[in-house]
N, C-alpha and C. Protein backbone atom coordinates (compact mmCIF):
# COMPACT_ATOMS: atom_id res chain seq x y z
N UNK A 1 17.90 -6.65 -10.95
CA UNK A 1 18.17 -6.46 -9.54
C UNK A 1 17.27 -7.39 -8.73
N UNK A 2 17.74 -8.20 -7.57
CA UNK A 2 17.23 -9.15 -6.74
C UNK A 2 16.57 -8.48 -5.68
N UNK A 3 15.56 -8.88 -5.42
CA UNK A 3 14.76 -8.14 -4.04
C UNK A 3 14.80 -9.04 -3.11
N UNK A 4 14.81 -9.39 -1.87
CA UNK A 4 15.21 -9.86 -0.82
C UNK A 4 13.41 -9.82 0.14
N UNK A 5 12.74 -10.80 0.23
CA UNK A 5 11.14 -10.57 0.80
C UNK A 5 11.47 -10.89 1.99
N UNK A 6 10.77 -10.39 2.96
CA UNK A 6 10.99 -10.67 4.28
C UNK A 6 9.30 -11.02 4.80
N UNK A 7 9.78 -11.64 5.83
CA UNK A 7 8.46 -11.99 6.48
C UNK A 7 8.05 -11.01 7.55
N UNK A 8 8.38 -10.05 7.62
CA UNK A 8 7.99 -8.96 8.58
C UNK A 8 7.54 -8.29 8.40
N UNK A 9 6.43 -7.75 8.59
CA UNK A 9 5.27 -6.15 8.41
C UNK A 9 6.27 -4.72 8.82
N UNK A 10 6.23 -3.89 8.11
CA UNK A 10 6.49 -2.83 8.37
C UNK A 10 5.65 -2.64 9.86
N UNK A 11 6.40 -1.56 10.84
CA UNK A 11 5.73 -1.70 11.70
C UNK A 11 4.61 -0.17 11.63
N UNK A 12 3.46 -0.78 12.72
CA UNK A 12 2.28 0.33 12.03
C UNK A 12 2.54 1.26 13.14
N UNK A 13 1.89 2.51 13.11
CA UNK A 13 1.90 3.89 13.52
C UNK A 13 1.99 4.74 13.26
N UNK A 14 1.48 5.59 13.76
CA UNK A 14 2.04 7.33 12.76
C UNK A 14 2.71 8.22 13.59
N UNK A 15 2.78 8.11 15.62
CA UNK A 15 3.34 8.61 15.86
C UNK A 15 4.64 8.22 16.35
N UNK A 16 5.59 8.97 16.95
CA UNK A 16 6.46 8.62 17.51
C UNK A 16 6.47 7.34 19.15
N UNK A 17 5.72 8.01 19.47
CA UNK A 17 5.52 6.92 20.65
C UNK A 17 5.35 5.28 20.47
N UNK A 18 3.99 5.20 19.08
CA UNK A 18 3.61 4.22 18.64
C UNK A 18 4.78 3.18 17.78
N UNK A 19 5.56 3.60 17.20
CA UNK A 19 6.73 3.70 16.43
C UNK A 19 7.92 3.00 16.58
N UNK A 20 8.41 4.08 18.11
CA UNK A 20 9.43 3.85 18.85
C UNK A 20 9.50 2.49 19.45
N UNK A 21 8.08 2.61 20.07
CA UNK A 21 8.63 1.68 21.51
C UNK A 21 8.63 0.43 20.69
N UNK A 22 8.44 -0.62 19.92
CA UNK A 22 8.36 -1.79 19.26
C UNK A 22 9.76 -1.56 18.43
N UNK A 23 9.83 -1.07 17.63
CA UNK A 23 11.27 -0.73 17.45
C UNK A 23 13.06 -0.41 17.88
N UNK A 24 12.71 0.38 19.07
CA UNK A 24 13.79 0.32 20.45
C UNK A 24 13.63 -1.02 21.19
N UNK A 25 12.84 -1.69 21.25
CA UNK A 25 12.43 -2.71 21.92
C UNK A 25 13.43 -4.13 21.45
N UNK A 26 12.80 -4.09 20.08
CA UNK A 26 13.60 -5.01 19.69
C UNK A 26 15.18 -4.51 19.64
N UNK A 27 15.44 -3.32 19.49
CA UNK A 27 17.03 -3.27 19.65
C UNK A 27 17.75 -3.38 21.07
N UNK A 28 16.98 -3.27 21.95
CA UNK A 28 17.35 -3.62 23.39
C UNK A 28 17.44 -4.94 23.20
N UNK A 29 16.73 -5.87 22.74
CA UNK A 29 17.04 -7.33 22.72
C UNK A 29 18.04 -7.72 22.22
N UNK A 30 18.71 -7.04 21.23
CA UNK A 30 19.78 -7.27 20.50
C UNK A 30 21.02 -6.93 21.42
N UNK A 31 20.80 -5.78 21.87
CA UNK A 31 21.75 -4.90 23.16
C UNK A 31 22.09 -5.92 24.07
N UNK A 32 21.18 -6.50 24.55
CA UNK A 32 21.13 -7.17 25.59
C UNK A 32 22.21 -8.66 25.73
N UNK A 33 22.66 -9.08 24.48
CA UNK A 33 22.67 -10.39 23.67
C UNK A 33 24.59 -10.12 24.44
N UNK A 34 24.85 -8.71 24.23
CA UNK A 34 26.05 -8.29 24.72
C UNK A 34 26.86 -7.38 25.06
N UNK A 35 28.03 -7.70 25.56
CA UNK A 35 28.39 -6.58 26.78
C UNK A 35 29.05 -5.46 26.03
N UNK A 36 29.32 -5.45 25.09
CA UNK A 36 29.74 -4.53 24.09
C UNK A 36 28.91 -3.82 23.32
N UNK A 37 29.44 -3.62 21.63
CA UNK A 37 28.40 -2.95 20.82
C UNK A 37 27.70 -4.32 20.68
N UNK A 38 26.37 -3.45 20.64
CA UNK A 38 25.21 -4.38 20.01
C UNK A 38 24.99 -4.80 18.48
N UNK A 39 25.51 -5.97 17.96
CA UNK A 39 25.47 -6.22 16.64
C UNK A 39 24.50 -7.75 16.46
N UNK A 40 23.93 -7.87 15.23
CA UNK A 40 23.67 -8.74 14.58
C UNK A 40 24.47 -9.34 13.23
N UNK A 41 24.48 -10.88 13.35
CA UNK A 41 25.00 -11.58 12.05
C UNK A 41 24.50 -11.08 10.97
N UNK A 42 25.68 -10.96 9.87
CA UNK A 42 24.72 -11.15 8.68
C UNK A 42 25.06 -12.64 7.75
N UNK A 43 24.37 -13.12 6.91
CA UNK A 43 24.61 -14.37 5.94
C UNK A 43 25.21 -13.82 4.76
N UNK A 44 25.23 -12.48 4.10
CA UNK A 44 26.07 -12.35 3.10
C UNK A 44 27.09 -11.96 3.20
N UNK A 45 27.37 -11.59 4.70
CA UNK A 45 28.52 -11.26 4.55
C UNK A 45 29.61 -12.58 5.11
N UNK A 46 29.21 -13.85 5.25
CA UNK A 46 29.27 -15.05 6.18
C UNK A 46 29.49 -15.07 7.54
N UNK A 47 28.48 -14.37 7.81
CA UNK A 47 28.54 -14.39 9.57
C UNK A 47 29.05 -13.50 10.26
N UNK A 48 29.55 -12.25 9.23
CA UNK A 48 30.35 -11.43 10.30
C UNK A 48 29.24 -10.39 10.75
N UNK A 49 29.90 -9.78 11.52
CA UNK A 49 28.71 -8.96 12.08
C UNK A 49 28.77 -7.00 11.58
N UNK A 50 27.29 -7.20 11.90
CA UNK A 50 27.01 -5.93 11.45
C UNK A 50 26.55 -4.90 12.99
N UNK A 51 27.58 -4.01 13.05
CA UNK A 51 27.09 -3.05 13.97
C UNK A 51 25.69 -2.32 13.80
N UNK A 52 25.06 -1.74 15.55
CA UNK A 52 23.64 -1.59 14.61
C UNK A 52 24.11 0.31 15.41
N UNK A 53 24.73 0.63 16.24
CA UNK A 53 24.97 1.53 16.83
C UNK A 53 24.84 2.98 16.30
N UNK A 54 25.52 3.12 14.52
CA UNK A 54 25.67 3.64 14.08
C UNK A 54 24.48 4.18 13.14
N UNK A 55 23.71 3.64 12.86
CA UNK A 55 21.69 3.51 12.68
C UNK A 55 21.07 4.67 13.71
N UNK A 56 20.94 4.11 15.27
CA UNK A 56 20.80 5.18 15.74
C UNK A 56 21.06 6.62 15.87
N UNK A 57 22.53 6.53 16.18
CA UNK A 57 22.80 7.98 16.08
C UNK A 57 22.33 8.76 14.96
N UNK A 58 22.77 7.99 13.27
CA UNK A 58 22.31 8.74 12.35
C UNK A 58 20.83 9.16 12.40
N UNK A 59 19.78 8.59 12.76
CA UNK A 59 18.51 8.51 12.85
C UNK A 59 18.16 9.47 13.56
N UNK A 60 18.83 9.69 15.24
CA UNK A 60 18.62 10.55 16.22
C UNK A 60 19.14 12.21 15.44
N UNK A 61 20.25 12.08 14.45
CA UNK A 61 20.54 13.70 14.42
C UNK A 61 19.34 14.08 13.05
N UNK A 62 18.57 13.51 12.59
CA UNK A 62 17.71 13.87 11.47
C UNK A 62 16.84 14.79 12.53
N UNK A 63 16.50 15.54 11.33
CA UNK A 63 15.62 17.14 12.27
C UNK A 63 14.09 16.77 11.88
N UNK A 64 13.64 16.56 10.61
CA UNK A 64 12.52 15.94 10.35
C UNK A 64 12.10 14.23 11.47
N UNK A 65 11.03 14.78 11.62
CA UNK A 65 10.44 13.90 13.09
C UNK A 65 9.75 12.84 12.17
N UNK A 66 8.81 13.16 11.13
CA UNK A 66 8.49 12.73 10.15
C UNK A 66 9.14 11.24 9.40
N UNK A 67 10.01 11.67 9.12
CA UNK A 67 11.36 11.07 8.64
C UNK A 67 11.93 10.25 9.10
N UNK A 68 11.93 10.43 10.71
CA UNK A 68 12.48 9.33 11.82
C UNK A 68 11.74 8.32 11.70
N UNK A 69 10.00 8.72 12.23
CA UNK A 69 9.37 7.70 12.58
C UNK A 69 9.10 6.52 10.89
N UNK A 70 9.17 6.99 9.96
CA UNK A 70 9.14 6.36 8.41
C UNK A 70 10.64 5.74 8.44
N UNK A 71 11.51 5.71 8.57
CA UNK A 71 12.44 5.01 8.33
C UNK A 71 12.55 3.55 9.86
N UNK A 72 12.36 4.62 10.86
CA UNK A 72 12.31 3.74 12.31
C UNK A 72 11.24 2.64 11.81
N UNK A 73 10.42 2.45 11.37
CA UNK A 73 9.19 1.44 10.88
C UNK A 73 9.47 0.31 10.58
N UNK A 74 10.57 0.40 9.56
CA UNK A 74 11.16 -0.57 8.93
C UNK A 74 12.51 -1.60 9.63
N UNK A 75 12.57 -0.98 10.55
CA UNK A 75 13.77 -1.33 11.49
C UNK A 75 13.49 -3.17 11.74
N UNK A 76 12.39 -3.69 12.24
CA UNK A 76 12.48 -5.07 12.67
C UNK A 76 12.84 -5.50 10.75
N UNK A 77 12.29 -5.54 9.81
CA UNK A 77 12.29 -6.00 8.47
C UNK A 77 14.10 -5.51 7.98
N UNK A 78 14.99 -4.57 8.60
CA UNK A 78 15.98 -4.65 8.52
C UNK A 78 17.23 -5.44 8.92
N UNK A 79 16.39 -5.89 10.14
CA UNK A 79 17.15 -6.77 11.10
C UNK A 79 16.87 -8.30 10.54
N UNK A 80 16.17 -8.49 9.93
CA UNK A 80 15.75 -9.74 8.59
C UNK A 80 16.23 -9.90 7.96
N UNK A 81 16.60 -8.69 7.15
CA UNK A 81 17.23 -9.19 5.73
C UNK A 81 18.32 -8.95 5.95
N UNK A 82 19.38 -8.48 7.11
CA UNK A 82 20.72 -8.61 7.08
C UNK A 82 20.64 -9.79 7.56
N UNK A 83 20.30 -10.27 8.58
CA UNK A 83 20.28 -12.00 9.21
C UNK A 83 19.96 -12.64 8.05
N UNK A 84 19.32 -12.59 6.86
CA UNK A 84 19.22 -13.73 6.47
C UNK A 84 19.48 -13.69 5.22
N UNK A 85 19.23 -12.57 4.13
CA UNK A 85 19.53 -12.57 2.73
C UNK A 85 21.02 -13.17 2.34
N UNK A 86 21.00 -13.42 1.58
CA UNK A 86 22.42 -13.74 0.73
C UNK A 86 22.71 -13.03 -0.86
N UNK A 87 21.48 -11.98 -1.27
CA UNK A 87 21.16 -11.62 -2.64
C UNK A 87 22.58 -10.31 -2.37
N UNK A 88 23.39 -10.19 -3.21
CA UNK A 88 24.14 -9.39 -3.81
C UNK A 88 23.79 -8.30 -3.94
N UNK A 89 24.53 -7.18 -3.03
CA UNK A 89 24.12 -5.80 -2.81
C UNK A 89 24.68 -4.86 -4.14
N UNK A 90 24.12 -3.54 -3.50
CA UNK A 90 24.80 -2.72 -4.73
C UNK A 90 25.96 -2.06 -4.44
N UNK A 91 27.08 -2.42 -4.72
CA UNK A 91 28.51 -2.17 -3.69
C UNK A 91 29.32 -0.70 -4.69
N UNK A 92 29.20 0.02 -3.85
CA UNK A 92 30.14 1.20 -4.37
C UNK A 92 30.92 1.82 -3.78
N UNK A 93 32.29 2.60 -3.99
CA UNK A 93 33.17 3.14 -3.19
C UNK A 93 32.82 4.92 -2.99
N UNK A 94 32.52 4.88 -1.26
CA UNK A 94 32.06 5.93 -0.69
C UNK A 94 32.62 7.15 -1.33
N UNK A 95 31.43 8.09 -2.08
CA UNK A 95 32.40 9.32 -2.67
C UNK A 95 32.87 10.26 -1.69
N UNK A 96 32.89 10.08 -0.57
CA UNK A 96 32.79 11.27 0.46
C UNK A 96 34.72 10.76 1.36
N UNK A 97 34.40 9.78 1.05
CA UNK A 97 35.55 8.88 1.89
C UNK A 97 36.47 7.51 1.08
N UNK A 98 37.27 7.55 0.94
CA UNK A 98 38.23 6.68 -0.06
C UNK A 98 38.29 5.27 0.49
N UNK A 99 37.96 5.18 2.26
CA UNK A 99 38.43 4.07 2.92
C UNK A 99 37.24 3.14 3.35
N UNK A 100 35.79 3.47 2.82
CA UNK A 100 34.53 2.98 3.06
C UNK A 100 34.24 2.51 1.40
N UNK A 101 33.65 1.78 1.69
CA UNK A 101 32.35 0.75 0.75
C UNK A 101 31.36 1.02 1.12
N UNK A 102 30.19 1.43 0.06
CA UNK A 102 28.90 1.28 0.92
C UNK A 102 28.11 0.12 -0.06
N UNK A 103 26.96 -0.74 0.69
CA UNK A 103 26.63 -1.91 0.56
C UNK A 103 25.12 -1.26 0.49
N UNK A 104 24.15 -1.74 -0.63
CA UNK A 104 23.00 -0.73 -0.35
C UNK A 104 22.18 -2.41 -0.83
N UNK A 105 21.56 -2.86 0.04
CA UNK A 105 20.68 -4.01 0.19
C UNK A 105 18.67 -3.44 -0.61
N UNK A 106 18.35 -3.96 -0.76
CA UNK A 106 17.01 -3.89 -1.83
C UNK A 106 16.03 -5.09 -0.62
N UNK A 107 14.80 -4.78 0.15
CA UNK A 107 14.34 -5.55 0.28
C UNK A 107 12.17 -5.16 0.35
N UNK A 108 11.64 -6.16 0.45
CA UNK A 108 10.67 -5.96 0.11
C UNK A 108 9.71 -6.70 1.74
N UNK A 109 8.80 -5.90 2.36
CA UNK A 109 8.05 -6.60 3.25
C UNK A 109 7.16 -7.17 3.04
N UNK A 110 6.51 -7.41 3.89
CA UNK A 110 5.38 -8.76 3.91
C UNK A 110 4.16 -7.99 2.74
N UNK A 111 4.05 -6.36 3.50
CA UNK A 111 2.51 -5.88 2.98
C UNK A 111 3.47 -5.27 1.41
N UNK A 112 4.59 -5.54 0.67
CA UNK A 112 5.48 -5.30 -0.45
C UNK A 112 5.57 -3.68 -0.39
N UNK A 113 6.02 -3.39 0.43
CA UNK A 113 6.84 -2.21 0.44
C UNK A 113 8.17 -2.02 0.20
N UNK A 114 9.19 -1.46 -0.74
CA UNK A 114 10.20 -1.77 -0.79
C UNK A 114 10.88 -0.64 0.16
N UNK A 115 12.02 -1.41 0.49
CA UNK A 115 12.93 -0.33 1.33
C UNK A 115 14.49 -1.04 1.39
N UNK A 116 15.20 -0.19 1.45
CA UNK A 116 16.48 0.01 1.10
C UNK A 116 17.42 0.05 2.62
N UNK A 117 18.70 -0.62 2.83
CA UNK A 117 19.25 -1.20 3.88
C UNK A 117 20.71 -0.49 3.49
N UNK A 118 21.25 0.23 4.00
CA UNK A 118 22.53 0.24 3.58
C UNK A 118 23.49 0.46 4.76
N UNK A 119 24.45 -0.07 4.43
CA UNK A 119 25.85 -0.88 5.15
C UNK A 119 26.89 -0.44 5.11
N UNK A 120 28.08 0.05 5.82
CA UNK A 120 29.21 0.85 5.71
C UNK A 120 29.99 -0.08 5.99
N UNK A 121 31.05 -0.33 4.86
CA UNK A 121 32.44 -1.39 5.31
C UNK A 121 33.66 -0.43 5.11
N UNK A 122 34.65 -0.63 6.30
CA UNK A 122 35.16 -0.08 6.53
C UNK A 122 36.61 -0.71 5.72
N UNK A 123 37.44 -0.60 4.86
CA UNK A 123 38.23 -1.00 3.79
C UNK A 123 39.36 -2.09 4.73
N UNK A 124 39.66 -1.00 5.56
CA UNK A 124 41.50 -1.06 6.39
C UNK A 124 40.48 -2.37 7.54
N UNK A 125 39.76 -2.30 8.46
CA UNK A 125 39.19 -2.97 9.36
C UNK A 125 38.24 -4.48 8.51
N UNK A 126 37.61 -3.82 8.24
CA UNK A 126 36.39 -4.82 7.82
C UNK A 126 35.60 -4.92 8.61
N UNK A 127 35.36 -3.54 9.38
CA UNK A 127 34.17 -3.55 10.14
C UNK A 127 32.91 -2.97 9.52
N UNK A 128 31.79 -3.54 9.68
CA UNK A 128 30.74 -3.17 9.08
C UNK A 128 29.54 -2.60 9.78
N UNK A 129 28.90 -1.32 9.23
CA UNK A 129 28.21 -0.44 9.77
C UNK A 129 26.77 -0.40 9.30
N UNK A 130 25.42 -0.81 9.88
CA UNK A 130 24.58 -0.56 9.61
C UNK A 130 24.28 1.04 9.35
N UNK A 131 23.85 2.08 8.57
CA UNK A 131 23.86 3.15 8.32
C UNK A 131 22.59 4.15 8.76
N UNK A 132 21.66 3.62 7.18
CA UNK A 132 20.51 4.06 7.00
C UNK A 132 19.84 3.00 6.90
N UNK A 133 18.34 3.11 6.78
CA UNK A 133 17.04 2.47 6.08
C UNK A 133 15.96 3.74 5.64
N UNK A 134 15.24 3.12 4.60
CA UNK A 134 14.88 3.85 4.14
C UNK A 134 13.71 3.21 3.14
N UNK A 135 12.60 3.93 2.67
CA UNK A 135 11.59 3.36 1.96
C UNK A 135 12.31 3.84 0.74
N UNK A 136 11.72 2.62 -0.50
CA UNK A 136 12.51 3.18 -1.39
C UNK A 136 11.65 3.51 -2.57
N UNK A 137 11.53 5.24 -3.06
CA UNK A 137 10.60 5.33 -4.48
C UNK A 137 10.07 4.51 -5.43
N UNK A 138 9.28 4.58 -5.67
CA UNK A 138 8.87 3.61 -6.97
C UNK A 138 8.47 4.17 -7.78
């Protein structure tokens, strides 16, 4: 399996405040880019874009606060390795749903933390959904 290194630090903090605001920050910049949903390119997928919309919400209904701010961390180093990797994800057909793919990306930060990126393609559209992030066990 290929790991994908990014040049970005996990971002530091422990609380929510500390967390958030560098993290929302940069997704307002992304927001900002256009008048619609807010998406970024990706390179493996050749340029098409990846919604980031759907990240939030999932993030916002988690009940563990804990949980938010540990996955929210990793958010700028996510926005990296979809812009730029080209390494071959782990592609499987959604057991929950017949008409999704999910795309589960492997990447590693600056201080080598690994964490995990995963992507919802939509079969009939070919629209693609940023999901989760997540640190990943070792």
């Amino acid at each position: 399996m290929k790991i994908y290194q990014t040049k970005t630090r996990k971002l530091p903090g422990t609380n929510w405040r500390e967390v958030s605001g560098p993290a929302f920050g940069q997704y307002q910049q992304i927001k900002r880019k256009t008048k619609r949903r807010p998406y970024i390119r990706s390179a493996y997928f050749k340029k098409d874009k990846i919604f980031l919309e759907l990240f939030w919400h999932h993030l916002y209904e988690k009940e563990n606060f804990r949980d938010k701010i540990r996955r929210m961390k990793f958010f700028p180093a996510t926005v990296e390795l979809i812009q730029n990797s080209k390494i071959d994800p782990e592609s499987i057909n959604n057991p929950n749903k017949s008409s999704e793919i999910l795309h589960r990306f492997t990447g590693v930060t600056k201080d080598s933390e690994l964490f995990l990126v995963q992507i919802k393609e939509e079969k009939k559209s070919g629209k693609k959904w940023l999901m989760s992030v997540f640190p990943k066990k070792s």
